[in-house]
N, C-alpha and C. Protein backbone atom coordinates (compact mmCIF):
# COMPACT_ATOMS: atom_id res chain seq x y z
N UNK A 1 33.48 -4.32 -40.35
CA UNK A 1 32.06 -4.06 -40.38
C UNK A 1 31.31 -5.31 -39.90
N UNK A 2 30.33 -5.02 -38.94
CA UNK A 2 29.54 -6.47 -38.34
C UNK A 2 28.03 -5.73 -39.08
N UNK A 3 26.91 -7.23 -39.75
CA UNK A 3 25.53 -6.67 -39.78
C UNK A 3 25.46 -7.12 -38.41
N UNK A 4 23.92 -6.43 -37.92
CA UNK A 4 23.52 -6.58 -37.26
C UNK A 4 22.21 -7.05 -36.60
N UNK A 5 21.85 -8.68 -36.88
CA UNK A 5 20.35 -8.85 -37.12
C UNK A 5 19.21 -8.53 -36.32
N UNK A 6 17.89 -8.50 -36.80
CA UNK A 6 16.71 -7.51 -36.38
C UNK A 6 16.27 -8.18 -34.70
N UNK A 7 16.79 -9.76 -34.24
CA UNK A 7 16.77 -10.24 -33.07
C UNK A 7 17.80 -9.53 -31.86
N UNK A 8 18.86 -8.93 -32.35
CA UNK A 8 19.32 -8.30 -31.61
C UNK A 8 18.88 -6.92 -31.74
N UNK A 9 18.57 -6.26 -32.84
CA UNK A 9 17.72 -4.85 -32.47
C UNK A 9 16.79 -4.63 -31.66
N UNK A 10 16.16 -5.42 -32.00
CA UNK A 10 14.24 -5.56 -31.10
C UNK A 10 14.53 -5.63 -29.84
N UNK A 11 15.47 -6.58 -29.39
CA UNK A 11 16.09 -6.83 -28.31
C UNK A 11 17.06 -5.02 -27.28
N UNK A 12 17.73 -4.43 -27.93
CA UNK A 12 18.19 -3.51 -27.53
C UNK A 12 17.46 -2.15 -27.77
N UNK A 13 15.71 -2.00 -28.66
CA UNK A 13 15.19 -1.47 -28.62
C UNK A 13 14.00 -1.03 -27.64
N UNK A 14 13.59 -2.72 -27.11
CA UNK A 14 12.67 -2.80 -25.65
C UNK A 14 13.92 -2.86 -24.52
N UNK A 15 15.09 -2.46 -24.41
CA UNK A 15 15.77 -2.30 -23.54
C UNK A 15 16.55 -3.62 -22.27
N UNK A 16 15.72 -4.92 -23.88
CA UNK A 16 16.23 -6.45 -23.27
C UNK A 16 18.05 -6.40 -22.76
N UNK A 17 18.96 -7.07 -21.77
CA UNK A 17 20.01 -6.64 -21.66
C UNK A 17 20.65 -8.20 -21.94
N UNK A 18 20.92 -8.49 -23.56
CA UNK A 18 21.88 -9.63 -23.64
C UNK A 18 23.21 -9.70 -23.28
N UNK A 19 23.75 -10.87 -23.76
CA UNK A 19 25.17 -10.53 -24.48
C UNK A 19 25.44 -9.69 -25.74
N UNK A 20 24.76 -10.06 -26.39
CA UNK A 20 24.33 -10.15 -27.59
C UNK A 20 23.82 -7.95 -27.75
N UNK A 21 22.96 -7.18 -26.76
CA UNK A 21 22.64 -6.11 -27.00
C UNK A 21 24.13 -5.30 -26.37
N UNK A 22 24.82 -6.08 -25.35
CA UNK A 22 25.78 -4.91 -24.72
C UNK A 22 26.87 -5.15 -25.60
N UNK A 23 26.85 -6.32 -26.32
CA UNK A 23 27.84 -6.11 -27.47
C UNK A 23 27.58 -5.15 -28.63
N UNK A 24 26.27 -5.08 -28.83
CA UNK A 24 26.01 -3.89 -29.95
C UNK A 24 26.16 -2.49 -28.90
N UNK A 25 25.71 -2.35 -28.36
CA UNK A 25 26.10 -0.97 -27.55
C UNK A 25 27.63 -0.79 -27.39
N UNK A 26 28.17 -1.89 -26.97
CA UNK A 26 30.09 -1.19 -27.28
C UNK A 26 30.29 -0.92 -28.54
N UNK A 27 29.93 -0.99 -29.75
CA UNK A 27 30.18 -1.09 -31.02
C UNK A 27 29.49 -0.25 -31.56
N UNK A 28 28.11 0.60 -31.15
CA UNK A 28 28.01 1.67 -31.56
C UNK A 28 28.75 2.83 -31.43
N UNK A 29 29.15 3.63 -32.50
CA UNK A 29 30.37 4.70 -32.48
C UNK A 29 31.74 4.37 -32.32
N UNK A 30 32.19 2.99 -32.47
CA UNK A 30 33.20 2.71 -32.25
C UNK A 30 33.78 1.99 -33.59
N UNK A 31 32.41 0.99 -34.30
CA UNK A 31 33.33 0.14 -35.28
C UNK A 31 31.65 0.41 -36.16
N UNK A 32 31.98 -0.36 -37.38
CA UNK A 32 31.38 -0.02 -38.73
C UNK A 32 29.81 -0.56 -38.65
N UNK A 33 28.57 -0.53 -38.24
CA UNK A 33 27.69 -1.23 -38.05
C UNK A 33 27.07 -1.21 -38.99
N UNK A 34 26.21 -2.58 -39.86
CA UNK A 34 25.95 -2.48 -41.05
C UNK A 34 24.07 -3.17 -40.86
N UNK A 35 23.26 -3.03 -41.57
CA UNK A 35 21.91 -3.47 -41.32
C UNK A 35 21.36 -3.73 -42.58
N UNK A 36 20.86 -4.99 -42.77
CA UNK A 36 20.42 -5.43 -43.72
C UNK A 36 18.87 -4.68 -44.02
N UNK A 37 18.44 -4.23 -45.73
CA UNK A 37 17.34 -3.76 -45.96
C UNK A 37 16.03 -4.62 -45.56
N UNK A 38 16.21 -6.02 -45.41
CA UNK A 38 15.26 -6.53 -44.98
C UNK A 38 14.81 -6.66 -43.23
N UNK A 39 16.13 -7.02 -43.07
CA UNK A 39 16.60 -6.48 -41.37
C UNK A 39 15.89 -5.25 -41.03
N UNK A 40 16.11 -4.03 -41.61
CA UNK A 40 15.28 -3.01 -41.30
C UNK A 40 13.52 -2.61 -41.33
N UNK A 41 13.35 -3.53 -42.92
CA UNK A 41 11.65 -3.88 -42.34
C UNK A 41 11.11 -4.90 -40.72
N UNK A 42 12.05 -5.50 -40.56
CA UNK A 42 11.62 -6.44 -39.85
C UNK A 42 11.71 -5.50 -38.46
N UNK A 43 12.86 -4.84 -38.26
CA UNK A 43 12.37 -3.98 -37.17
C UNK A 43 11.78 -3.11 -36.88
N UNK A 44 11.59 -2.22 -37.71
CA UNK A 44 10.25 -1.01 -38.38
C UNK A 44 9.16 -0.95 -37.80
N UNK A 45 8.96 -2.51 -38.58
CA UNK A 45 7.25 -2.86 -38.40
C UNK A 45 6.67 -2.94 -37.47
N UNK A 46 7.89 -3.03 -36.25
CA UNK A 46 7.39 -3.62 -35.08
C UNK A 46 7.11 -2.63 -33.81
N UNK A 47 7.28 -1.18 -34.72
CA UNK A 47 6.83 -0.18 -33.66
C UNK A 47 5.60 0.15 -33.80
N UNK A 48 5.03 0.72 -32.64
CA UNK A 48 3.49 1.24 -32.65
C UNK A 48 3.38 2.72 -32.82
N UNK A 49 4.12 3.70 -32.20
CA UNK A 49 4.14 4.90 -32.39
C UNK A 49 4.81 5.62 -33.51
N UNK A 50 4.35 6.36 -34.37
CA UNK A 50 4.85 7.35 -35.13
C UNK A 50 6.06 7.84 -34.39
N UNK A 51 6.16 8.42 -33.44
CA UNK A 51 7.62 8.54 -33.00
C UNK A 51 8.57 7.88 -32.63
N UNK A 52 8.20 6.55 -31.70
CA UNK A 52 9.06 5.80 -31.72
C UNK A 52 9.77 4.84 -33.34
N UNK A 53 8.66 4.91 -33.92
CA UNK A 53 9.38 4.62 -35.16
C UNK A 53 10.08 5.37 -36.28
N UNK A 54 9.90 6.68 -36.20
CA UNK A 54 10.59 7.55 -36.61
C UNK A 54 11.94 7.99 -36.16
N UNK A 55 12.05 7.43 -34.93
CA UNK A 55 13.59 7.72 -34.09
C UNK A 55 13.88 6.57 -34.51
N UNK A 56 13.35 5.35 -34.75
CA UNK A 56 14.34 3.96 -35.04
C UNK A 56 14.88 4.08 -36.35
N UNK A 57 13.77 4.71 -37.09
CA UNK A 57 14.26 4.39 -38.69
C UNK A 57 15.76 5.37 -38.68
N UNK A 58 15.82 6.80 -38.08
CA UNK A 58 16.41 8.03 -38.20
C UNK A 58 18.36 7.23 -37.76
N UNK A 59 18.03 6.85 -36.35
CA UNK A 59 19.18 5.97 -36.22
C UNK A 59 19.59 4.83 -37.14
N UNK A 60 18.60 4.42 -37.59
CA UNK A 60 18.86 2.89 -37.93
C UNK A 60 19.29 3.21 -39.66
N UNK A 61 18.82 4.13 -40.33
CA UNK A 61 19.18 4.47 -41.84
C UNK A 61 20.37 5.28 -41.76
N UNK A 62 21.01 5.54 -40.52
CA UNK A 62 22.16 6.22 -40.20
C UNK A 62 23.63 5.39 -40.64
N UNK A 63 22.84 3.95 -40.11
CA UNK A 63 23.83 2.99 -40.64
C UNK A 63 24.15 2.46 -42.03
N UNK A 64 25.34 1.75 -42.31
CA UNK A 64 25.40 1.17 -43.28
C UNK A 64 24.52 0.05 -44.03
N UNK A 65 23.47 0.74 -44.86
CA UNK A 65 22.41 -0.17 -44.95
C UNK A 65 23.01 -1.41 -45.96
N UNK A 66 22.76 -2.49 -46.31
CA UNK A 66 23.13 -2.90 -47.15
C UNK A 66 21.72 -3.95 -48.19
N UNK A 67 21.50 -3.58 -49.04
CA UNK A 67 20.66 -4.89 -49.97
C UNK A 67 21.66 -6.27 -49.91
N UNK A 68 20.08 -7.09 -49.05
CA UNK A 68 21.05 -8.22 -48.48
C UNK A 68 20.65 -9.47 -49.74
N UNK A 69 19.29 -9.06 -50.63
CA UNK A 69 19.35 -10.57 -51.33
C UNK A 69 20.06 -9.98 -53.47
N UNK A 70 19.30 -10.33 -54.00
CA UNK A 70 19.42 -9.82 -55.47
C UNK A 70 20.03 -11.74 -56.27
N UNK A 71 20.00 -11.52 -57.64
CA UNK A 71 20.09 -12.86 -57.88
C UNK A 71 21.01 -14.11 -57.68
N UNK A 72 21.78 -13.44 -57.62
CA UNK A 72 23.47 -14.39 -56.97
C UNK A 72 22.80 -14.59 -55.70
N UNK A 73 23.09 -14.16 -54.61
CA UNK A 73 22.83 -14.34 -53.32
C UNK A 73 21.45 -15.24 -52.79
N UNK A 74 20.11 -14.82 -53.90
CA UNK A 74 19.27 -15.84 -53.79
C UNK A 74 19.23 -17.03 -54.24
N UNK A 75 19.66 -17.61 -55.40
CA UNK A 75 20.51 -18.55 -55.66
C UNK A 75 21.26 -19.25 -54.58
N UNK A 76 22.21 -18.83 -54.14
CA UNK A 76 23.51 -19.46 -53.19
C UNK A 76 22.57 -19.27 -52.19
N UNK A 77 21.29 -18.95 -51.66
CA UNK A 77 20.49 -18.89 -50.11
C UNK A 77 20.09 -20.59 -50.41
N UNK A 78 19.23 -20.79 -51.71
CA UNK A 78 18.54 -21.89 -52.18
C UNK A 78 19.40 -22.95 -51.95
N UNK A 79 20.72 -22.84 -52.41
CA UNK A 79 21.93 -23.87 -52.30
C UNK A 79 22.15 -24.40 -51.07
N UNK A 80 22.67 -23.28 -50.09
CA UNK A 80 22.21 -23.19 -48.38
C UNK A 80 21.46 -24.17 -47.87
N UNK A 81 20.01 -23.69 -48.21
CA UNK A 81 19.14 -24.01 -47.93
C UNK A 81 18.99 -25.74 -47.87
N UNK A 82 19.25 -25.98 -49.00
CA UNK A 82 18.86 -27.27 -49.88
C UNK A 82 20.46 -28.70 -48.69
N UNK A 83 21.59 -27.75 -48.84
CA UNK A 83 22.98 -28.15 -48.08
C UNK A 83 22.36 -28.89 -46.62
N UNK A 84 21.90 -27.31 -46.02
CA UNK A 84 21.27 -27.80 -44.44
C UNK A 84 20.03 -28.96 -44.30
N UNK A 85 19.39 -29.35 -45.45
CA UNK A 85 18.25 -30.10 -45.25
C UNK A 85 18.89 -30.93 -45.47
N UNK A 86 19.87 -31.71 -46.65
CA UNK A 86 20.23 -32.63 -46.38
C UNK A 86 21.30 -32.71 -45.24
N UNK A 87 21.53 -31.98 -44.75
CA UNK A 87 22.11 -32.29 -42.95
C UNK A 87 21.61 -32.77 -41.90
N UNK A 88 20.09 -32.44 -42.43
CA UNK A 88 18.83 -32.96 -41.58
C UNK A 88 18.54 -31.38 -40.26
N UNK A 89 18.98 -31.05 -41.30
CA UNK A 89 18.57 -29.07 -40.33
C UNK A 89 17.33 -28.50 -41.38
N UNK A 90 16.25 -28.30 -40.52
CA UNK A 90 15.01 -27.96 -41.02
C UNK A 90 15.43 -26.09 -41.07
N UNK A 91 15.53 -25.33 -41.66
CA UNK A 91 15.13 -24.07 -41.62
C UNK A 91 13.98 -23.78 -41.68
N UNK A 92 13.88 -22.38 -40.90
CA UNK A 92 12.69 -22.15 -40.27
C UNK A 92 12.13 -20.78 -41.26
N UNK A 93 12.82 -20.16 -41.53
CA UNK A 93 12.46 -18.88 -42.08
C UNK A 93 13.51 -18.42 -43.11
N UNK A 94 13.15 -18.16 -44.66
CA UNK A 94 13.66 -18.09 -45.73
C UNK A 94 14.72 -17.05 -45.32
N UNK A 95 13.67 -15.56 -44.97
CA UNK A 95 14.68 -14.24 -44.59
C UNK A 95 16.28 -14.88 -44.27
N UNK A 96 16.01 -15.41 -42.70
CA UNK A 96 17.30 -16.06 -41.98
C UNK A 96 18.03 -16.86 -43.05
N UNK A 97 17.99 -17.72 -44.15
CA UNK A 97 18.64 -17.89 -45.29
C UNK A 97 19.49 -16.59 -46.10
N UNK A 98 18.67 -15.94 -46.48
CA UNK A 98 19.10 -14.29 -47.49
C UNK A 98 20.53 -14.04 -46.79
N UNK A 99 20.13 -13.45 -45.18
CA UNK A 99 20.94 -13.12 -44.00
C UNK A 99 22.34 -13.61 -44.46
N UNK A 100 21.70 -14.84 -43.65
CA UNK A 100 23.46 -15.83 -43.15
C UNK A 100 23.88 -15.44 -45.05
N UNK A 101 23.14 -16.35 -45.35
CA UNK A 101 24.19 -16.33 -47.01
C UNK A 101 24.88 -15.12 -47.75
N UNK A 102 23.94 -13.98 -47.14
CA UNK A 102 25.00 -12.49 -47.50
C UNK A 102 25.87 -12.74 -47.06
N UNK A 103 25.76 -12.75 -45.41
CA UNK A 103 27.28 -12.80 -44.38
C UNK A 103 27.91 -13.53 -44.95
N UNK A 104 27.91 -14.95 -45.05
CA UNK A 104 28.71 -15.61 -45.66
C UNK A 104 29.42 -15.13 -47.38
N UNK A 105 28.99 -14.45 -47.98
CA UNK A 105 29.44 -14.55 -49.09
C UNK A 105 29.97 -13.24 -49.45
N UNK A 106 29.60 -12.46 -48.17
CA UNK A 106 30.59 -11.18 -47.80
C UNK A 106 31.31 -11.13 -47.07
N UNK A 107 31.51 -11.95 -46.66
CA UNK A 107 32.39 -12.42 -45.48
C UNK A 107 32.33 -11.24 -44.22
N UNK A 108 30.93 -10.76 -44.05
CA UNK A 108 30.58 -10.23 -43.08
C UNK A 108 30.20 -11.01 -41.84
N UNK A 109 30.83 -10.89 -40.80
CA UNK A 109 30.06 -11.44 -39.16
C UNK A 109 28.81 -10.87 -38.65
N UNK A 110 27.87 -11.49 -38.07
CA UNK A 110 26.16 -11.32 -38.11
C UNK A 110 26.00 -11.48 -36.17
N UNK A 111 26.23 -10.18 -35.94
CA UNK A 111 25.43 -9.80 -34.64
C UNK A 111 24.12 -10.47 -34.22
N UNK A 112 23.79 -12.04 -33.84
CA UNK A 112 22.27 -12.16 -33.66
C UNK A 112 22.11 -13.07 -32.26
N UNK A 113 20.68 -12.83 -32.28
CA UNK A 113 20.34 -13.91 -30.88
C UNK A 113 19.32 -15.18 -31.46
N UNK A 114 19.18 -15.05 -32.61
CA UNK A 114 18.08 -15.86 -33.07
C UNK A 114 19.12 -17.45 -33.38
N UNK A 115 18.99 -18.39 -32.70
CA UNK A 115 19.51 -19.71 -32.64
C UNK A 115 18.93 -20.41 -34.34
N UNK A 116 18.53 -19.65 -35.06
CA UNK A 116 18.21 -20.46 -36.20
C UNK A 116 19.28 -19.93 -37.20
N UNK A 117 20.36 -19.34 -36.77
CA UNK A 117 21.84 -18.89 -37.27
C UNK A 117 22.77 -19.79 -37.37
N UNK A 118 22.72 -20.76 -36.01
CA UNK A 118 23.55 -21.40 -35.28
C UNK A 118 24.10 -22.39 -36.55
N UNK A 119 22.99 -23.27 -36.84
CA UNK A 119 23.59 -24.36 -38.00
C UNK A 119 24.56 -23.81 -39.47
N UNK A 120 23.84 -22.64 -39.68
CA UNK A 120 24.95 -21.52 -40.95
C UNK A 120 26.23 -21.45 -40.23
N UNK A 121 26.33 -21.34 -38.56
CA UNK A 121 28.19 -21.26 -38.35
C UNK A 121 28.14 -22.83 -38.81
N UNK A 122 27.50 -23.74 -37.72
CA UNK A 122 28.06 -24.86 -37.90
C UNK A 122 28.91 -25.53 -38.91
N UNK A 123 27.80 -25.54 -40.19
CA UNK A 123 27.86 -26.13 -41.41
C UNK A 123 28.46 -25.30 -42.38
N UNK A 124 28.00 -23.93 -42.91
CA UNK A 124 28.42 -23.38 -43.53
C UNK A 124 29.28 -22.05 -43.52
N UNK A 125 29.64 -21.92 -42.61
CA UNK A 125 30.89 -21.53 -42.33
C UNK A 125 30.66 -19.57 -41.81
N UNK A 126 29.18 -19.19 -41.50
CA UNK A 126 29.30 -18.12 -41.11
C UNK A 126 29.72 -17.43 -40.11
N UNK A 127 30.11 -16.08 -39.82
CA UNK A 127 31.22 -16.32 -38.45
C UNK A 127 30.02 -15.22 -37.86
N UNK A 128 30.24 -16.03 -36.42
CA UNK A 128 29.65 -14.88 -35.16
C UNK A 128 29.69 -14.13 -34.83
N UNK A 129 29.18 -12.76 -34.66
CA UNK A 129 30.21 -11.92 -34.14
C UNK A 129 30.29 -11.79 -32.69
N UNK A 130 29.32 -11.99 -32.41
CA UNK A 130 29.70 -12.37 -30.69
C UNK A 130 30.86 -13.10 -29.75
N UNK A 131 31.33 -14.43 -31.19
CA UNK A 131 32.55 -15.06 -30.54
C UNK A 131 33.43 -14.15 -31.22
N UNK A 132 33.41 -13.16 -31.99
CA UNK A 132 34.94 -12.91 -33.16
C UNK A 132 35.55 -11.83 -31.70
């Protein structure tokens, strides 16, 4: 099972062509795709039409949703968090904490394009799924 974060959705929803989207397109219908509940607001929100957002949610709740924070996991985000600053890695956005630290502590691989991931492989050990 890979999640799949909301930088690569948005991305394969305006029809952007990454690495990163043609890897989620081989992997739809093929292997386990999983989407974080916060992941899914974040892409939601970002439609304008009643229909186009009604076809995203319809596909997108199709998947394996998963609740990505709750008290363990926010905890160990804070820990994260606190790890990378003294690394001298500024995080940028709490969410992207919740994320990586699920993956990591589910030992799930995280489909993304957002480079504020990058230091969670570095340092704390989350795996890519783009390189796996």
């Amino acid at each position: 099972m890979i999640l799949v974060d909301s930088s690569v959705w948005i991305d394969y929803f305006r029809g952007t062509v990454t690495p990163q989207t043609d890897k989620l397109d081989s992997l739809l219908g093929t292997e386990l795709i999983a989407i974080g509940d916060l992941i899914l607001t974040e892409v939601l929100q970002g439609f304008v039409s009643d229909r186009d957002f009604n076809q995203a949610r319809k596909l997108l709740t199709s998947l394996i949703v998963i609740d990505l924070a709750g008290q363990a996991i926010a905890v160990q985000a804070a820990k994260n968090f606190r790890t990378l600053r003294a690394a001298g890695v500024t995080v940028r956005k709490t969410i992207d904490t919740l994320i990586a630290t699920c993956c990591i502590e589910s030992r799930l691989p995280l489909l993304y394009s957002d480079r504020d991931f990058d230091p969670f492989v570095e340092h704390l050990g989350l795996r890519a799924a783009l390189s796996a």
